[in-house]
PDB file of N, CA and C in Angstrom:
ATOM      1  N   UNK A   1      55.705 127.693 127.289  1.00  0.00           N
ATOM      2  CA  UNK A   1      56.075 126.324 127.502  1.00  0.00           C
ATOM      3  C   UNK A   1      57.585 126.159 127.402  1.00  0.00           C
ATOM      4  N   UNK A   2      58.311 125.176 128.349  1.00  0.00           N
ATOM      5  CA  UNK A   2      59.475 125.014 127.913  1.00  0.00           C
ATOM      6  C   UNK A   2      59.824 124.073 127.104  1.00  0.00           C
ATOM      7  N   UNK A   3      61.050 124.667 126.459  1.00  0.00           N
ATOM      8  CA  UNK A   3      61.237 123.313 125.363  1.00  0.00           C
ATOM      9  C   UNK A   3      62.226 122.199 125.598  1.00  0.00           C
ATOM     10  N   UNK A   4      61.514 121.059 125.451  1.00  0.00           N
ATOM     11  CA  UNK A   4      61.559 119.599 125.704  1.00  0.00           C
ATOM     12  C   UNK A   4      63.129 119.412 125.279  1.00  0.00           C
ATOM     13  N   UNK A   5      64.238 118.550 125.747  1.00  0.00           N
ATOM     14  CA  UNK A   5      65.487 118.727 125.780  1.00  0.00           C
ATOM     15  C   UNK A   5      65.328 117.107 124.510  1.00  0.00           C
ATOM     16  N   UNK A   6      66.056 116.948 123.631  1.00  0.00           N
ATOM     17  CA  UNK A   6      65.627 115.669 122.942  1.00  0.00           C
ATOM     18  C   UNK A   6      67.087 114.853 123.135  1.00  0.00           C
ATOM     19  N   UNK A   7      66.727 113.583 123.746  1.00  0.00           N
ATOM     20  CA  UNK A   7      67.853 112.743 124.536  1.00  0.00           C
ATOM     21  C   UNK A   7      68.801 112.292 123.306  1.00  0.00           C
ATOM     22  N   UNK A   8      69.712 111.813 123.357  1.00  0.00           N
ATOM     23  CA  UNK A   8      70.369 111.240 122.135  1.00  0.00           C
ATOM     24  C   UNK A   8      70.959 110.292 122.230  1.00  0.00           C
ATOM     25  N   UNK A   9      71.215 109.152 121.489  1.00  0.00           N
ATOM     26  CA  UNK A   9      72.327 107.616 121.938  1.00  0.00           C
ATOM     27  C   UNK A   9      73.609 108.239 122.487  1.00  0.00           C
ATOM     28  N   UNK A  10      74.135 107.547 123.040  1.00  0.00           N
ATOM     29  CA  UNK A  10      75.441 107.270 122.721  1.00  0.00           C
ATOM     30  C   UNK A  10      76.242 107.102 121.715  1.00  0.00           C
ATOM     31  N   UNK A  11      75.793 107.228 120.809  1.00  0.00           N
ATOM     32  CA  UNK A  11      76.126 106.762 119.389  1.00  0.00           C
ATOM     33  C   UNK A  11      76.026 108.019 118.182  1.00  0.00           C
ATOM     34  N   UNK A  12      75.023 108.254 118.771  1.00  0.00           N
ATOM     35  CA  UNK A  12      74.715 109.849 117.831  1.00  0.00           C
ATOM     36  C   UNK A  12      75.431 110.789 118.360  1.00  0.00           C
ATOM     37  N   UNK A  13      75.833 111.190 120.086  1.00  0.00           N
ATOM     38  CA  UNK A  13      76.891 111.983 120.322  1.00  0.00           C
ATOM     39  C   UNK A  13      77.857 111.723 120.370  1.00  0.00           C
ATOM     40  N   UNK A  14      78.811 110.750 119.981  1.00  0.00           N
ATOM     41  CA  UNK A  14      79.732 110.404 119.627  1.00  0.00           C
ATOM     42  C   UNK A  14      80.358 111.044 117.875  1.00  0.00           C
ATOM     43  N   UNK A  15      78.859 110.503 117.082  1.00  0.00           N
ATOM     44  CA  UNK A  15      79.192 110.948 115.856  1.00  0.00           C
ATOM     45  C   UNK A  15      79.000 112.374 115.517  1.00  0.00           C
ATOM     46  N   UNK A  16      77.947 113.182 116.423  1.00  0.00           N
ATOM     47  CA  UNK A  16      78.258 114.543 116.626  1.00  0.00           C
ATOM     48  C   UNK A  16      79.407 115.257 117.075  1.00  0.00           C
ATOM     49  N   UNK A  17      80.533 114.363 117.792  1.00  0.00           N
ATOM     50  CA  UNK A  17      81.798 114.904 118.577  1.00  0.00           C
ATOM     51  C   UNK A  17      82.715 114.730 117.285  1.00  0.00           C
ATOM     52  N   UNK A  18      82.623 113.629 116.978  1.00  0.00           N
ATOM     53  CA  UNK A  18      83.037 113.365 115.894  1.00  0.00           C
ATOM     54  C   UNK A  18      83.391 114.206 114.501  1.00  0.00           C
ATOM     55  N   UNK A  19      82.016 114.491 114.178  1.00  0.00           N
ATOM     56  CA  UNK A  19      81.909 115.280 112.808  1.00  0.00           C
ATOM     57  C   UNK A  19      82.464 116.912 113.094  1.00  0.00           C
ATOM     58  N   UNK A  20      82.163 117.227 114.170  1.00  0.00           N
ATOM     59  CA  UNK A  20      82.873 118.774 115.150  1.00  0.00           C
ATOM     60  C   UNK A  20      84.195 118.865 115.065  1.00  0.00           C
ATOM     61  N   UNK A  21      84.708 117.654 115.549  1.00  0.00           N
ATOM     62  CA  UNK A  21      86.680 117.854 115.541  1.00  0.00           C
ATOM     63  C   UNK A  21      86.852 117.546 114.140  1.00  0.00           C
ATOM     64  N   UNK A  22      86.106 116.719 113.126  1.00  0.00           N
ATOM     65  CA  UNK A  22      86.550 116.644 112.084  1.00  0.00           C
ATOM     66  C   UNK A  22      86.842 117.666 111.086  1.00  0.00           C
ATOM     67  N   UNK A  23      85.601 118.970 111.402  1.00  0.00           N
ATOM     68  CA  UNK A  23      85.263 119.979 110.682  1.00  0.00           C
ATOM     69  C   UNK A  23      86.190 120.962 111.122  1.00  0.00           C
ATOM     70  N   UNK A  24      86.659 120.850 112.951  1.00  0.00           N
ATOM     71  CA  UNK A  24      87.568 122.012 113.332  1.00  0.00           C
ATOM     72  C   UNK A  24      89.383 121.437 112.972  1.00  0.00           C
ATOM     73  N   UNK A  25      89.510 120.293 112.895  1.00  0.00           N
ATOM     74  CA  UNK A  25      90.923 119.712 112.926  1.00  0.00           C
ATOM     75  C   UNK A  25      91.247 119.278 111.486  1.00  0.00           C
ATOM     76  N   UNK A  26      90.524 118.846 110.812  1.00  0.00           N
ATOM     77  CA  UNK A  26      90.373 117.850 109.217  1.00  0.00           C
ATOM     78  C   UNK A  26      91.441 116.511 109.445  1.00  0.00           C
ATOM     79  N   UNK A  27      91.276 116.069 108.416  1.00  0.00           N
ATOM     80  CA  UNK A  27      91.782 114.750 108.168  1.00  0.00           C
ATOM     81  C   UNK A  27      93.318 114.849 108.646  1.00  0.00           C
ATOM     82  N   UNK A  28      94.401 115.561 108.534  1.00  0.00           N
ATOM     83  CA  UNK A  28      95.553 115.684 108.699  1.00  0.00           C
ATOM     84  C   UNK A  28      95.781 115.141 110.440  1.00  0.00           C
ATOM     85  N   UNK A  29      94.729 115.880 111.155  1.00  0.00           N
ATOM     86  CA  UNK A  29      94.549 115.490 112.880  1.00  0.00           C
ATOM     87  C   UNK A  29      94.696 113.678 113.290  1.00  0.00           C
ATOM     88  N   UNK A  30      93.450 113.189 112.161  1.00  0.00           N
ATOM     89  CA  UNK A  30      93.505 111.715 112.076  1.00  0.00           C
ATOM     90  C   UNK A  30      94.565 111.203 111.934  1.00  0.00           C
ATOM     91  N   UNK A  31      95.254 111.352 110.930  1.00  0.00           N
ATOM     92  CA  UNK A  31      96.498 110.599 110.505  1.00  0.00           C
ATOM     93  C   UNK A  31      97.446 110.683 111.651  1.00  0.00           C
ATOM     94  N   UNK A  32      97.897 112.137 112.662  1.00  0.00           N
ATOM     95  CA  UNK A  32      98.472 112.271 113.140  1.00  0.00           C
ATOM     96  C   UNK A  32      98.287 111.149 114.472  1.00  0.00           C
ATOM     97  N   UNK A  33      97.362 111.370 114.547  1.00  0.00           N
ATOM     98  CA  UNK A  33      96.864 110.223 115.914  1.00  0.00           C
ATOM     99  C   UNK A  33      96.814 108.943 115.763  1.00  0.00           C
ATOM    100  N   UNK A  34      96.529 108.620 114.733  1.00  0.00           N
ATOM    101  CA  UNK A  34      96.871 107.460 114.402  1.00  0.00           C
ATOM    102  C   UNK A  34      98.304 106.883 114.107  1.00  0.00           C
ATOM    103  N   UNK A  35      99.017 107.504 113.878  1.00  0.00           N
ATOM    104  CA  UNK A  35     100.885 107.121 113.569  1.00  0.00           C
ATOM    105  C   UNK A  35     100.864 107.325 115.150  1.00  0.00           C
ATOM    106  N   UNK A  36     100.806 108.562 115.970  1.00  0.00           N
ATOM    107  CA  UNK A  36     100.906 108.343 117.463  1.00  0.00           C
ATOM    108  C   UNK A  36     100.654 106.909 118.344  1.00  0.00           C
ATOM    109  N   UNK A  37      99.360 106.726 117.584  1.00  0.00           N
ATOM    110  CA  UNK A  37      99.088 105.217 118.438  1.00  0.00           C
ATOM    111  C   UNK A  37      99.712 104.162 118.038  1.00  0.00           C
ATOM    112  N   UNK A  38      99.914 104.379 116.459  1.00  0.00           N
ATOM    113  CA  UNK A  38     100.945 102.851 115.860  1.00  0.00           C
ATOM    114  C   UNK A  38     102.271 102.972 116.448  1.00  0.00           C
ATOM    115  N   UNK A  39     103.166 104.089 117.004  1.00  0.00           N
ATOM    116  CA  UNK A  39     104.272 104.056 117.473  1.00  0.00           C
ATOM    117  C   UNK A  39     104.294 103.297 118.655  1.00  0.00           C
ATOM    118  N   UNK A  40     103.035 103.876 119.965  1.00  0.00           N
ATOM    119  CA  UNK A  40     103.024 103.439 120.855  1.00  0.00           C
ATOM    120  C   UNK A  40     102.851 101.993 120.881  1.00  0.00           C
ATOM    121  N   UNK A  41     101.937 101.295 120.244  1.00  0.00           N
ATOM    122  CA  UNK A  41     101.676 100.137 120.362  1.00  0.00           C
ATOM    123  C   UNK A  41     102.500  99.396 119.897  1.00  0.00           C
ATOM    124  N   UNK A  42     103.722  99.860 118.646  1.00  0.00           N
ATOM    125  CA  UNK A  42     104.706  99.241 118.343  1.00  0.00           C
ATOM    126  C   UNK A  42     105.541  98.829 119.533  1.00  0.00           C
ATOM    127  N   UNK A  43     105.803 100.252 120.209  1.00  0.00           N
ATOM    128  CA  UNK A  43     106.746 100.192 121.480  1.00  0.00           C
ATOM    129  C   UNK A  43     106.369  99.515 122.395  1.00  0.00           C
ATOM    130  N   UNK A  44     104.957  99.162 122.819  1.00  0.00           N
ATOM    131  CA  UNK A  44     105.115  98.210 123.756  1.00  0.00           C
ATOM    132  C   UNK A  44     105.043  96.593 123.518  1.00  0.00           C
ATOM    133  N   UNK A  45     104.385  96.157 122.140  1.00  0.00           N
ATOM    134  CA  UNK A  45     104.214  95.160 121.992  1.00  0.00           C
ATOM    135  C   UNK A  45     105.160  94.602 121.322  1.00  0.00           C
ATOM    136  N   UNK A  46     106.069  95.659 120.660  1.00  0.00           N
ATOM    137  CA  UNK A  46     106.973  95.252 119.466  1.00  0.00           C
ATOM    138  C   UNK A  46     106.247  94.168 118.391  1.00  0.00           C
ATOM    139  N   UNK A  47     107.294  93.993 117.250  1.00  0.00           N
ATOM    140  CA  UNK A  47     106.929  92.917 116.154  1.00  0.00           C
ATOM    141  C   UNK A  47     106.193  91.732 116.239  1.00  0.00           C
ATOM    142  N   UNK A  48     106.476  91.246 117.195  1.00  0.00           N
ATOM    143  CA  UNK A  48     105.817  89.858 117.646  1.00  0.00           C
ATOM    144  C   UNK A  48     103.877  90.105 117.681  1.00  0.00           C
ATOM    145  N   UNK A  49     103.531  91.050 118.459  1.00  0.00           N
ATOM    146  CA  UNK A  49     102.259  92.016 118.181  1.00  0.00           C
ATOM    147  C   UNK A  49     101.870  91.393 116.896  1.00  0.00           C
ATOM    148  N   UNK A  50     102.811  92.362 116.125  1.00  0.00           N
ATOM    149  CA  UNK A  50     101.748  92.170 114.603  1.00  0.00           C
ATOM    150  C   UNK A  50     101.961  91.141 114.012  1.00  0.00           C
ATOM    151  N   UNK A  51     102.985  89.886 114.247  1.00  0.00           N
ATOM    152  CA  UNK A  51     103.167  88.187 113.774  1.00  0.00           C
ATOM    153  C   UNK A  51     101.490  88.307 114.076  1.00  0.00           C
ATOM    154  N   UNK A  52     101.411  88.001 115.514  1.00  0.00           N
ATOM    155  CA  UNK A  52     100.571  87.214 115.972  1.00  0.00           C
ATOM    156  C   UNK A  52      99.147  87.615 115.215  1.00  0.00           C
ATOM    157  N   UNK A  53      98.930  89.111 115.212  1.00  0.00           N
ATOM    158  CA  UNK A  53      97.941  89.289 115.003  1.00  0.00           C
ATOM    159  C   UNK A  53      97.334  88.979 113.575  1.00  0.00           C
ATOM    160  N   UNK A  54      98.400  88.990 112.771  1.00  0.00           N
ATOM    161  CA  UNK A  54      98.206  89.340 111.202  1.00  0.00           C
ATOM    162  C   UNK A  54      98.098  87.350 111.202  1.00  0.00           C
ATOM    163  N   UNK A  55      98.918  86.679 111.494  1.00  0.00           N
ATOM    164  CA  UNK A  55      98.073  84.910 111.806  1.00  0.00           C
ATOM    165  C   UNK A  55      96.981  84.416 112.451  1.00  0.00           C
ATOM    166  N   UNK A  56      96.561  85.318 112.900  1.00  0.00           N
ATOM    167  CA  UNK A  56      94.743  85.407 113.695  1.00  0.00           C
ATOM    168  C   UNK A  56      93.808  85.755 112.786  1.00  0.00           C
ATOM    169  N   UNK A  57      94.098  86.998 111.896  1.00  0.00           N
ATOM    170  CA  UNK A  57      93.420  87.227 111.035  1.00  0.00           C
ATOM    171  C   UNK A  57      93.320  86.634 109.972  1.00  0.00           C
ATOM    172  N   UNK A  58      94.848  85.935 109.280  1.00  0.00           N
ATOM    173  CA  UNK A  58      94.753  84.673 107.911  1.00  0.00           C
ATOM    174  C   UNK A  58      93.819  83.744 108.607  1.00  0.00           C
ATOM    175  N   UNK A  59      93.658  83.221 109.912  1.00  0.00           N
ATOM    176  CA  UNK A  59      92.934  81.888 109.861  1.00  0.00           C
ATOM    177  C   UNK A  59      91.815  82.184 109.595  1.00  0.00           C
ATOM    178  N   UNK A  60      91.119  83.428 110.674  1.00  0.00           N
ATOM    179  CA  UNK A  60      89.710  83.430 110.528  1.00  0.00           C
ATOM    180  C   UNK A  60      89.262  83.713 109.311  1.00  0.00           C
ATOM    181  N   UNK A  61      89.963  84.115 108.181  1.00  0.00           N
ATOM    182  CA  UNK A  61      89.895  84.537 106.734  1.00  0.00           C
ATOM    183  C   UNK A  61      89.768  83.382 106.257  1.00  0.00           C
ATOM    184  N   UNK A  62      90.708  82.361 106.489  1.00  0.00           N
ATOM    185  CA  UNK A  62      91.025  80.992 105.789  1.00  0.00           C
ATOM    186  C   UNK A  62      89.706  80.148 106.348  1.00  0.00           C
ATOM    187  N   UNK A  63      89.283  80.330 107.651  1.00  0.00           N
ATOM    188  CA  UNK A  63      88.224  79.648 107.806  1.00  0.00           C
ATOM    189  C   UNK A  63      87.159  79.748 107.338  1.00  0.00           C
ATOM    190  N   UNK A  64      86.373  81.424 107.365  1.00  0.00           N
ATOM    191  CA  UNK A  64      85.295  81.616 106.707  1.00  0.00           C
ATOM    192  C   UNK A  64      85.353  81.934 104.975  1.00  0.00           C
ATOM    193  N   UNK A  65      86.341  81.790 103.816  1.00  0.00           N
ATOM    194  CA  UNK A  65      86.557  81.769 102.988  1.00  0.00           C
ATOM    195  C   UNK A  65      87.411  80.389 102.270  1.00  0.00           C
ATOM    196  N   UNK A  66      87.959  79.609 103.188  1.00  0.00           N
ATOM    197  CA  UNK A  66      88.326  78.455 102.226  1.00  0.00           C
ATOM    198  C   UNK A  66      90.262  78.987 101.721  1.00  0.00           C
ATOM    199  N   UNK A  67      90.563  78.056 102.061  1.00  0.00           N
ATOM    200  CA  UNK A  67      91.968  77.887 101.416  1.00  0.00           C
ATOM    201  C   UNK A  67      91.971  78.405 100.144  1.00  0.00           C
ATOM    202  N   UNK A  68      91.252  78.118  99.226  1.00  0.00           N
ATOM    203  CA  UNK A  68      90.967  78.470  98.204  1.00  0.00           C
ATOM    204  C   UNK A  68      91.221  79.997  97.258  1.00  0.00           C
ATOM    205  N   UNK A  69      90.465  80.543  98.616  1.00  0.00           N
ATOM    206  CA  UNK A  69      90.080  82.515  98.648  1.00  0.00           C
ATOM    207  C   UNK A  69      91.793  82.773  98.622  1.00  0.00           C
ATOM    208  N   UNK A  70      92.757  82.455  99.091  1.00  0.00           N
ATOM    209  CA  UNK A  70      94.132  82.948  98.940  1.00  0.00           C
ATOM    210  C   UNK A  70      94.670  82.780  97.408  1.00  0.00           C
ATOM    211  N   UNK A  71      94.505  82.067  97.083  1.00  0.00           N
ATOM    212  CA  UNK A  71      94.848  81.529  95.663  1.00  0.00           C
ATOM    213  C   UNK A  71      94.378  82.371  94.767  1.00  0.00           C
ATOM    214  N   UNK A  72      92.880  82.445  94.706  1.00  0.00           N
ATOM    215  CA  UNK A  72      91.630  83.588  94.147  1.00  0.00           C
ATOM    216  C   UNK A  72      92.239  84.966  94.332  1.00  0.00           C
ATOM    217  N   UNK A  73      92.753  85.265  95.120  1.00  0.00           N
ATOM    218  CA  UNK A  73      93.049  86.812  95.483  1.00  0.00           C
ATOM    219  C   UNK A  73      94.622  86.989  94.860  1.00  0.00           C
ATOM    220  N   UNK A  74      95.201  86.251  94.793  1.00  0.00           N
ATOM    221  CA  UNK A  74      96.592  86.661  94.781  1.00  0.00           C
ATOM    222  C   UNK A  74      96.653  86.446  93.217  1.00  0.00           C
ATOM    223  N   UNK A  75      95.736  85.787  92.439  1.00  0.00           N
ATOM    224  CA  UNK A  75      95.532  85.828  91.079  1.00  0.00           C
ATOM    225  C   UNK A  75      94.932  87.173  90.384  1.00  0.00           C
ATOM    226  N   UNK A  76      94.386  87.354  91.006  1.00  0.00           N
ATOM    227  CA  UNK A  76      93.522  88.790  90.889  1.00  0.00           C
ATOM    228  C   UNK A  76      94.681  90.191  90.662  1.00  0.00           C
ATOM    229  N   UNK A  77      95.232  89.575  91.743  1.00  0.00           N
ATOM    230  CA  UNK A  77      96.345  91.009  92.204  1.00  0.00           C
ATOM    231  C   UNK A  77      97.284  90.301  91.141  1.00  0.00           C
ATOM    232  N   UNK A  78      97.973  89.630  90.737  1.00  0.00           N
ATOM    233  CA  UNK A  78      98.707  89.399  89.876  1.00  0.00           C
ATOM    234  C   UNK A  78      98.327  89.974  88.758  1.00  0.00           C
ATOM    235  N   UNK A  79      96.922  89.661  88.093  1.00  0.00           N
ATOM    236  CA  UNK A  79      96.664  90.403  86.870  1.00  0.00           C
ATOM    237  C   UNK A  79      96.455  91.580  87.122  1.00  0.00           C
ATOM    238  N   UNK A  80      95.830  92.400  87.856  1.00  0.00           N
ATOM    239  CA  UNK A  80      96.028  93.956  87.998  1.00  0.00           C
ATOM    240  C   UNK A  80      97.474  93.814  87.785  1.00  0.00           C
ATOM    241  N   UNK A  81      98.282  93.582  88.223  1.00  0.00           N
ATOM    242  CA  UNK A  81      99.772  94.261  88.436  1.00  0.00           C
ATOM    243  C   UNK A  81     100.020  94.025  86.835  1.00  0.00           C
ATOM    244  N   UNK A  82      99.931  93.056  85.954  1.00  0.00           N
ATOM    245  CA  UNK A  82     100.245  92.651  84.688  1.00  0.00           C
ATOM    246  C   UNK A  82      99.339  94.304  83.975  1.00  0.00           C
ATOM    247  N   UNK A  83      97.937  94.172  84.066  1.00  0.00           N
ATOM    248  CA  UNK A  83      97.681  95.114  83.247  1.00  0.00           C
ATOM    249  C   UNK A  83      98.409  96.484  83.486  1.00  0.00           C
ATOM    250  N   UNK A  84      98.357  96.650  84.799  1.00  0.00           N
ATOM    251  CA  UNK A  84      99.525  97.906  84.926  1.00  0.00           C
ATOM    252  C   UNK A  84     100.439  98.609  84.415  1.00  0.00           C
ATOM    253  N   UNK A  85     101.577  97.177  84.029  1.00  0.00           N
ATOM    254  CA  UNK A  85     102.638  97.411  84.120  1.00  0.00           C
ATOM    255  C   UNK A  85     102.135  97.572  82.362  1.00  0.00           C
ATOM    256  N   UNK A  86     101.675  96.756  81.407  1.00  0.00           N
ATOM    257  CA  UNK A  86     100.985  96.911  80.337  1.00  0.00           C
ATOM    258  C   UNK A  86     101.002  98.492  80.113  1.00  0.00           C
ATOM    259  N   UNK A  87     100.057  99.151  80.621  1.00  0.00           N
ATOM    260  CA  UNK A  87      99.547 100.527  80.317  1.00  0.00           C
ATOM    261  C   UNK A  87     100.821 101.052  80.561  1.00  0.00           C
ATOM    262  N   UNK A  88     101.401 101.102  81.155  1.00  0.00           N
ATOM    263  CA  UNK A  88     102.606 101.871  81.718  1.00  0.00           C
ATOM    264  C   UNK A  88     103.550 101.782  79.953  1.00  0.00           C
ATOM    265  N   UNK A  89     103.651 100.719  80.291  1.00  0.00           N
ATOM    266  CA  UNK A  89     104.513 100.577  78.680  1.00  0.00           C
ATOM    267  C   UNK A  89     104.062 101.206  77.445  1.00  0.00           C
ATOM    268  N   UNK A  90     102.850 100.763  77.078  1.00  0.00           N
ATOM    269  CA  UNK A  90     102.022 101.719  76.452  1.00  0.00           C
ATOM    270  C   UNK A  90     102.073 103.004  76.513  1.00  0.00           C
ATOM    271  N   UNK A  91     101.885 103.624  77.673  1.00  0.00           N
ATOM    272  CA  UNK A  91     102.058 105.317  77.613  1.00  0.00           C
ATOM    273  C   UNK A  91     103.053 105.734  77.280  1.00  0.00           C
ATOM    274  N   UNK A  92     104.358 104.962  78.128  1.00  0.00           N
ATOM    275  CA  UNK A  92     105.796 105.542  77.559  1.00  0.00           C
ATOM    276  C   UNK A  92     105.887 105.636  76.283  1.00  0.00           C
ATOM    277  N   UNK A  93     105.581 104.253  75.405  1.00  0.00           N
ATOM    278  CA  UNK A  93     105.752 104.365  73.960  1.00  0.00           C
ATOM    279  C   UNK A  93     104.994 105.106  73.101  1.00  0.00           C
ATOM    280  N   UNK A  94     103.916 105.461  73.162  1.00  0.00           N
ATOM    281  CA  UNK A  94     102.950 106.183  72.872  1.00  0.00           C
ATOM    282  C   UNK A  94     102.620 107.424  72.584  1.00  0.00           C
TER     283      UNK A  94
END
């Protein structure tokens, strides 16, 4: 009998191509391609690019989270940075 060929998504050979260059190239490949593409896209869109985009993303943030969620977050990150700087002092003296 011959054996039956088993079809696959689009999706599964993708993540099979995927996991292949990952295993033959490693993570270092990624990074590289990725700074490649942030250059390019810098160069053609320049700064204005990332204004726009990074104010597309606060609204829809601000919309589905509330004015609020900015306030909430930047309090958060404030006290991480406090305990931080805390431990830091601590170790030196310590």
């Amino acid at each position: 009998m011959a054996k039956e060929k088993k079809s696959i998504t689009t999706a599964e050979a993708g993540q099979k191509g995927g996991a292949t260059t990952s295993r033959k190239y490693g993570p270092e490949f990624y990074q590289e391609i990725g700074q490649k593409g942030e250059e390019a896209v810098s160069e053609k869109y320049g700064p204005e690019f990332y204004q726009k985009i990074g104010q597309k993303g606060g609204r829809v943030v601000s919309e589905k989270y509330g004015p609020d969620f900015y306030h909430k977050i930047g309090t958060m990150g404030g006290h991480k940075v406090r305990d931080l700087i805390k431990k830091a002092k601590e170790s030196s003296e310590g």
